[in-house]
N, C-alpha and C. Protein backbone atom coordinates (compact mmCIF):
# COMPACT_ATOMS: atom_id res chain seq x y z
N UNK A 1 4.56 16.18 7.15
CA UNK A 1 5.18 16.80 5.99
C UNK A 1 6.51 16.13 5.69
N UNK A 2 6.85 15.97 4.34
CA UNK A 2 8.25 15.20 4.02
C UNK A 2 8.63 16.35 2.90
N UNK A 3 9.98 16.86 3.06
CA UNK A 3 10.44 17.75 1.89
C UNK A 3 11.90 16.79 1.08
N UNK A 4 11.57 17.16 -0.14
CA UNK A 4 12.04 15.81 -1.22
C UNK A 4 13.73 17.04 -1.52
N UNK A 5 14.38 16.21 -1.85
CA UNK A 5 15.68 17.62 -2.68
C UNK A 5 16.66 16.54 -3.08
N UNK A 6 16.50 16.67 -4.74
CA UNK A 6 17.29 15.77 -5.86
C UNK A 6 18.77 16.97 -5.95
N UNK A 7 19.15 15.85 -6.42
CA UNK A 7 20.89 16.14 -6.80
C UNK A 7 21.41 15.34 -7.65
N UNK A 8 22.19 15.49 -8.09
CA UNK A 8 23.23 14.74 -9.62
C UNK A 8 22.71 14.84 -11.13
N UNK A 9 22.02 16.09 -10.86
CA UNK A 9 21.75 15.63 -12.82
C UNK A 9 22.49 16.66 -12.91
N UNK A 10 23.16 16.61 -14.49
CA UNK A 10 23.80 17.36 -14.96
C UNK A 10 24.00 17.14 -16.41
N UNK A 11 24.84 17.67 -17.65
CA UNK A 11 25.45 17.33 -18.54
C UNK A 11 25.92 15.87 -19.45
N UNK A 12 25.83 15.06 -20.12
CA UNK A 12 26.82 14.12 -20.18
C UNK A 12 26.79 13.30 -21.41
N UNK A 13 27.48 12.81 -21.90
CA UNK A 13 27.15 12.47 -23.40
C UNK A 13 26.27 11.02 -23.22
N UNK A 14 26.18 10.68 -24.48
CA UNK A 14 25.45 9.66 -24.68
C UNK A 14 26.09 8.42 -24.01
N UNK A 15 25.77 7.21 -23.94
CA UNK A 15 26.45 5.87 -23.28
C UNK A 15 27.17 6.73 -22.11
N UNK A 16 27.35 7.93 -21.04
CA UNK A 16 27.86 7.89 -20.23
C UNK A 16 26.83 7.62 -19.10
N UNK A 17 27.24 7.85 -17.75
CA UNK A 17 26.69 7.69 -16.32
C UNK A 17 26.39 8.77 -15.36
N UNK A 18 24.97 8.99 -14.92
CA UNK A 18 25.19 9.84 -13.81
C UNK A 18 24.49 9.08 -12.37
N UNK A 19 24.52 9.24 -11.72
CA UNK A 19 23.44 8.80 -10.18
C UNK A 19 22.80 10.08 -10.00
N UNK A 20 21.74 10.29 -9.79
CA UNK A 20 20.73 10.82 -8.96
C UNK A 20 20.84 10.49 -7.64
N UNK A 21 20.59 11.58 -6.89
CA UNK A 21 19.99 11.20 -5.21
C UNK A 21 18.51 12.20 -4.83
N UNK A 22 18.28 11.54 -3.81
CA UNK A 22 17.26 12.48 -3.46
C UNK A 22 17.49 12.47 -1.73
N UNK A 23 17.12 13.57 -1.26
CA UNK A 23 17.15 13.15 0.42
C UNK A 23 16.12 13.50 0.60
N UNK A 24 15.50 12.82 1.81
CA UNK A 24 14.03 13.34 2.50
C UNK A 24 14.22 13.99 4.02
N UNK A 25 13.93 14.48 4.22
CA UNK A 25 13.67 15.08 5.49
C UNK A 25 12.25 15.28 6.30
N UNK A 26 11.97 15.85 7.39
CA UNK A 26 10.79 15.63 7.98
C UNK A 26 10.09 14.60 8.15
N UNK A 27 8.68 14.38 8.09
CA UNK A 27 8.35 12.85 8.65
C UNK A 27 8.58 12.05 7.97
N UNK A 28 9.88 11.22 7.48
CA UNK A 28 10.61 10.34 6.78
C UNK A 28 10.36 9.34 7.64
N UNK A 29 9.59 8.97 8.76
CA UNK A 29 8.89 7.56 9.61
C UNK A 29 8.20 7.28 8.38
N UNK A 30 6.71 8.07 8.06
CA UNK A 30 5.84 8.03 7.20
C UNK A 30 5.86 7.78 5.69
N UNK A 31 7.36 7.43 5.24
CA UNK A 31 6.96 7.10 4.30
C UNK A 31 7.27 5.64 3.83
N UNK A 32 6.69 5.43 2.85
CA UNK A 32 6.37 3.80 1.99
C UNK A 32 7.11 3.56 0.74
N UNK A 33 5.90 4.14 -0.49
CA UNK A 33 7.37 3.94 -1.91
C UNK A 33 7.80 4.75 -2.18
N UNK A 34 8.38 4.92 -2.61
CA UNK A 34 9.16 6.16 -3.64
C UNK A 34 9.21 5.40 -5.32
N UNK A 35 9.99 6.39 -5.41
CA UNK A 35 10.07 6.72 -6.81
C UNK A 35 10.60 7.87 -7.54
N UNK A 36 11.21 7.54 -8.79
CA UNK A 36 11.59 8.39 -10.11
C UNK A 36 10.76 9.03 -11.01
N UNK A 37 10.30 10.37 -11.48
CA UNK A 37 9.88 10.75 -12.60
C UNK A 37 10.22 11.32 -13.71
N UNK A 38 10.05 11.51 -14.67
CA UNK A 38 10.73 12.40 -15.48
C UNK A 38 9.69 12.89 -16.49
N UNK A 39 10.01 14.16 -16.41
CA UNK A 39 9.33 14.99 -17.89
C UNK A 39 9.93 15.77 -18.83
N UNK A 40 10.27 15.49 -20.12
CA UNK A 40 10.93 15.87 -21.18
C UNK A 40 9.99 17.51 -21.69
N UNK A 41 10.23 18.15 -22.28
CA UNK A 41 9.83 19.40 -23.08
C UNK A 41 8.57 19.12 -23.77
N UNK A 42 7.34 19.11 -23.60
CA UNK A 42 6.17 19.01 -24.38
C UNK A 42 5.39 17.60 -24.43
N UNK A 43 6.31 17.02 -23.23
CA UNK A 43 5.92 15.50 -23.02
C UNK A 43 4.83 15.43 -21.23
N UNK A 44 4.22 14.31 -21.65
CA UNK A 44 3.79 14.48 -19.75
C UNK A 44 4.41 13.58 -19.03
N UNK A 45 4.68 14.06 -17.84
CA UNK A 45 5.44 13.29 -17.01
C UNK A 45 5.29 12.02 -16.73
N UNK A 46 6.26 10.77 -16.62
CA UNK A 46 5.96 9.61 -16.66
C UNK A 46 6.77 9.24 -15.64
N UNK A 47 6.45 7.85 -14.72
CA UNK A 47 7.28 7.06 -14.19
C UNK A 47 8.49 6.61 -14.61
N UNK A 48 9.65 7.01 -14.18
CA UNK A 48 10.68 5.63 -14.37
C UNK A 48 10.55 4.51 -13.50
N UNK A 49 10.80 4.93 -12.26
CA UNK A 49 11.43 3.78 -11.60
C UNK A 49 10.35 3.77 -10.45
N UNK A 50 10.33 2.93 -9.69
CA UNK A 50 9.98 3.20 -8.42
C UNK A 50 10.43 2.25 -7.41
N UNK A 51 10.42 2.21 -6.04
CA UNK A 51 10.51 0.76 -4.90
C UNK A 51 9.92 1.06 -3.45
N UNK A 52 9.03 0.32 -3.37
CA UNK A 52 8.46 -0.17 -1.98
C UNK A 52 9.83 -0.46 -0.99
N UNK A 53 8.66 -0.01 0.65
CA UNK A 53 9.55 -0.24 1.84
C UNK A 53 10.41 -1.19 1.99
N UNK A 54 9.72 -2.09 1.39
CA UNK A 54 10.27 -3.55 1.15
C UNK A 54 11.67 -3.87 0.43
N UNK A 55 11.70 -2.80 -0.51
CA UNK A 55 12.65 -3.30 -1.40
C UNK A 55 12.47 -3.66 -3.38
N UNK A 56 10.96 -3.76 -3.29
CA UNK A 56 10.63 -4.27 -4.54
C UNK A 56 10.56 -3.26 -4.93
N UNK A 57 11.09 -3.57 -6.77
CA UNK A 57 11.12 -2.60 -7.16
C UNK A 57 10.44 -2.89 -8.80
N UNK A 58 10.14 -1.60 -9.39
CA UNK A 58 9.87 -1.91 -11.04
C UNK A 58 9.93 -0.59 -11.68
N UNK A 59 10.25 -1.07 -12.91
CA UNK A 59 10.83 -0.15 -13.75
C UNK A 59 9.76 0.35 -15.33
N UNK A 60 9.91 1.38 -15.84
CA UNK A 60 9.64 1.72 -17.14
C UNK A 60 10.56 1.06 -18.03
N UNK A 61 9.73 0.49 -19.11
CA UNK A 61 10.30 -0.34 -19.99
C UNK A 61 11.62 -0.13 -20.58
N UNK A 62 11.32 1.36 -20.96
CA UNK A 62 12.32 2.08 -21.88
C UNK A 62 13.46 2.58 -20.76
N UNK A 63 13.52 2.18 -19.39
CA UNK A 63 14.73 2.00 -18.79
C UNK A 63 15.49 0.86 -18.38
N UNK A 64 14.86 -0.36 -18.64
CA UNK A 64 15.01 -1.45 -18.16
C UNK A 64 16.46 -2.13 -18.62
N UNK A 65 17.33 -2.50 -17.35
CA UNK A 65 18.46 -3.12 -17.87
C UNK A 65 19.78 -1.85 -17.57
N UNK A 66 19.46 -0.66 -17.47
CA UNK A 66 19.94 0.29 -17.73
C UNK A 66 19.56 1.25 -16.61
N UNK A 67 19.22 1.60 -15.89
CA UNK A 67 18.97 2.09 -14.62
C UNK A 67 18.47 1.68 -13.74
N UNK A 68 19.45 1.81 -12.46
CA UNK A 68 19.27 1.08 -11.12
C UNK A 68 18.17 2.18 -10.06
N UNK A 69 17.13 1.38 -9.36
CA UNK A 69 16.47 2.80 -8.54
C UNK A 69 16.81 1.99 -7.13
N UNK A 70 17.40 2.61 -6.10
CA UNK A 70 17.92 1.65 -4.46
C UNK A 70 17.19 3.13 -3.62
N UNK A 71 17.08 2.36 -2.05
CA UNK A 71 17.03 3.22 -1.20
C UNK A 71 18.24 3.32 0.13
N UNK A 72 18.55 4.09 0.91
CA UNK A 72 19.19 3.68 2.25
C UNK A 72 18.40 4.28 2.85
N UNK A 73 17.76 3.63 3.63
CA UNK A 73 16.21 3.83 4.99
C UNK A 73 17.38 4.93 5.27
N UNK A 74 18.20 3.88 6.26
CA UNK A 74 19.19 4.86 7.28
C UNK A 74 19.67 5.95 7.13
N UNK A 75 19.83 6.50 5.71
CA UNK A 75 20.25 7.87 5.25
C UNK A 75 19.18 8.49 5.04
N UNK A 76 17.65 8.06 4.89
CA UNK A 76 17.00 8.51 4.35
C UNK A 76 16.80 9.11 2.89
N UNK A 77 17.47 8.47 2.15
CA UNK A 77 18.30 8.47 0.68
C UNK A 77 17.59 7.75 -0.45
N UNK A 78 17.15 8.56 -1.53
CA UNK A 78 16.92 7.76 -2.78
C UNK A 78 17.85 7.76 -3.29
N UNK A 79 18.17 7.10 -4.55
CA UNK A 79 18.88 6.75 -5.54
C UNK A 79 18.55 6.38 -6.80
N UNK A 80 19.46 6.76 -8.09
CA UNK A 80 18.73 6.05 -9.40
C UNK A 80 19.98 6.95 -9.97
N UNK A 81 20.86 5.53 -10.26
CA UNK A 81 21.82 5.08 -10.81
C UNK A 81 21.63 4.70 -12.59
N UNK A 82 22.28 5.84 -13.30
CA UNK A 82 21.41 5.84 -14.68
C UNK A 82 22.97 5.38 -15.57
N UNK A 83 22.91 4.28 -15.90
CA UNK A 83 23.78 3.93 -17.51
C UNK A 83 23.58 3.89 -18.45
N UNK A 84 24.36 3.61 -19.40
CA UNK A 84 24.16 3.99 -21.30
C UNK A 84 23.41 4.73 -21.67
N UNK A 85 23.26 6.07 -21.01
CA UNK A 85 22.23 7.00 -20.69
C UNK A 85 22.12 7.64 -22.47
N UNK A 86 20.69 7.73 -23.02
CA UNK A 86 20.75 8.14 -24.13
C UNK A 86 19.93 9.64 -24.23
N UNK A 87 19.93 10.46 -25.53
CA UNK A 87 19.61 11.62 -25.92
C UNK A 87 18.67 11.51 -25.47
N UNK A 88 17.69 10.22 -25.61
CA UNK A 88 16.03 10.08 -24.91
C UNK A 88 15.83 10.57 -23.48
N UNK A 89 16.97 10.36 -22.83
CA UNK A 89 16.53 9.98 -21.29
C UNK A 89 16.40 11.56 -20.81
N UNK A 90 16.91 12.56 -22.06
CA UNK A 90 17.20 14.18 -21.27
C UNK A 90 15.35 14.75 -21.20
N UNK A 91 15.59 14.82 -19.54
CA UNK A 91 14.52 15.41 -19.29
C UNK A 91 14.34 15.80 -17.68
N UNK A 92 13.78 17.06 -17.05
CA UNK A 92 13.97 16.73 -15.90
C UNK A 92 13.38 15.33 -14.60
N UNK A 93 14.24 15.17 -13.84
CA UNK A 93 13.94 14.39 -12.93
C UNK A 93 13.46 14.41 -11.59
N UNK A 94 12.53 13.82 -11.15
CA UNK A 94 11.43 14.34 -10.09
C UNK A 94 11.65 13.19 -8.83
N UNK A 95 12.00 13.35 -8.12
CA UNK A 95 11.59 12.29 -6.85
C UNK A 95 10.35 12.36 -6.10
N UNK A 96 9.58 11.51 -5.50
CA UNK A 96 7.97 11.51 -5.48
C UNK A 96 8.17 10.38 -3.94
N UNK A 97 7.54 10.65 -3.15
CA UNK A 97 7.53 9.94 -1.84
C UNK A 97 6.02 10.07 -1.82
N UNK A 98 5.18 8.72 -1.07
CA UNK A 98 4.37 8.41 -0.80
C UNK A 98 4.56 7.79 0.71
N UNK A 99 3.16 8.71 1.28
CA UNK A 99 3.10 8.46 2.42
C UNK A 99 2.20 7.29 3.05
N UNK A 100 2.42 6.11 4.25
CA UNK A 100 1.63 5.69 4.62
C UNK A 100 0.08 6.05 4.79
N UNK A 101 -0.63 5.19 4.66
CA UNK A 101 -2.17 5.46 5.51
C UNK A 101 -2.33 6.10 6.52
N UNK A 102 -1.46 5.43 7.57
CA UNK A 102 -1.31 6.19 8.96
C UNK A 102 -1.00 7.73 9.05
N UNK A 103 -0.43 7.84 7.85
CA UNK A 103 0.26 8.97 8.28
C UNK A 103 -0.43 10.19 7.07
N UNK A 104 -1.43 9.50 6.60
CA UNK A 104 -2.65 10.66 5.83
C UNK A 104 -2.64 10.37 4.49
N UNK A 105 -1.50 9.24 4.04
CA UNK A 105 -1.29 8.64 2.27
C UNK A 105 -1.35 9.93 1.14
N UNK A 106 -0.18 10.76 1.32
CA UNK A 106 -0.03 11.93 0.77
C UNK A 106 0.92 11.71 -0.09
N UNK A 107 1.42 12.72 -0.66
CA UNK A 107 1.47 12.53 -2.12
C UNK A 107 3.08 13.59 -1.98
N UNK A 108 4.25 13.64 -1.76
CA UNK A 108 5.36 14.29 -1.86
C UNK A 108 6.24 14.33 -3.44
N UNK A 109 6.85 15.92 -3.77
CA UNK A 109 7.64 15.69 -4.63
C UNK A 109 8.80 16.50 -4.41
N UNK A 110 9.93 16.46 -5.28
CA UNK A 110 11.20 17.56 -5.14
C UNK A 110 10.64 18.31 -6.62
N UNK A 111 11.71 19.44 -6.10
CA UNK A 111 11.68 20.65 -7.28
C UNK A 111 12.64 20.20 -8.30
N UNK A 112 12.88 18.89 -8.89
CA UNK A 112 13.18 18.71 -10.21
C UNK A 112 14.86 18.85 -10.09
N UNK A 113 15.78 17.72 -10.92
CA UNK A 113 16.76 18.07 -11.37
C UNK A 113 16.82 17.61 -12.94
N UNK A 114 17.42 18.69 -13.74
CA UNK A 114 18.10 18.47 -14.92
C UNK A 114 18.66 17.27 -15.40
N UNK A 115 18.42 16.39 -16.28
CA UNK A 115 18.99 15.79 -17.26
C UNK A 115 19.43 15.64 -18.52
N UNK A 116 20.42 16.40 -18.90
CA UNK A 116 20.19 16.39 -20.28
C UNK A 116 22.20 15.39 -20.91
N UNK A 117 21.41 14.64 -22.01
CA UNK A 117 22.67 13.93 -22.28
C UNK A 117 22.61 14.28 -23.98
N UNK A 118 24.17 14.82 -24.15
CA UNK A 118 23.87 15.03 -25.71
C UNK A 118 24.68 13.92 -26.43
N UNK A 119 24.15 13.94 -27.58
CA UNK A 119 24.44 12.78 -28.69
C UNK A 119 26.23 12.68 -29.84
């Protein structure tokens, strides 16, 4: 079992900045990529960001250039570092951990933080 818990969304106007985090806890051995989601009001949830154990990473178009997604193994820490953040981007934000093979290739999420940036 891995339990996901986002932090940093909040408020903020347009062209400003927030970071997201996420921490994992429990069998944090077991996991592989992660990743960003987001779902706006009447929209279905889509990928932003995501990055392998490795490091590689890739992005949704409509963030590209403009939000950073990093990990720290050692903290057990996501990240997604959001600039020139626009009216578009308000929607909540989901962190999503995927588990190795070994370890049953399961499917983890957090209970969502808030984004909303006004214009």
């Amino acid at each position: 079992q891995v339990q996901l818990v986002e932090s940093g969304g909040g408020l903020v106007q347009a062209g400003g900045s927030l970071r997201l985090s996420c921490a994992a806890s429990g069998d944090t051995i077991c996991i592989s990529a992660m990743g960003w989601y987001r779902q706006a009001p009447g929209k279905e949830r889509e990928l932003v960001a995501a990055i392998t154990s490795g490091g590689s990473t890739n992005y949704a178009d409509s963030v590209k250039g403009r939000f950073i997604i990093s990990r720290d193994n050692a903290k057990n820490t996501l990240y997604l570092q959001m600039n020139s953040l626009k009216p578009e981007d308000t929607a909540v934000y989901y962190c999503n951990a995927d588990t190795d093979l070994a370890c049953g290739q399961d499917d983890y999420w957090g209970q969502g933080t808030q984004v909303t940036v006004s214009s």
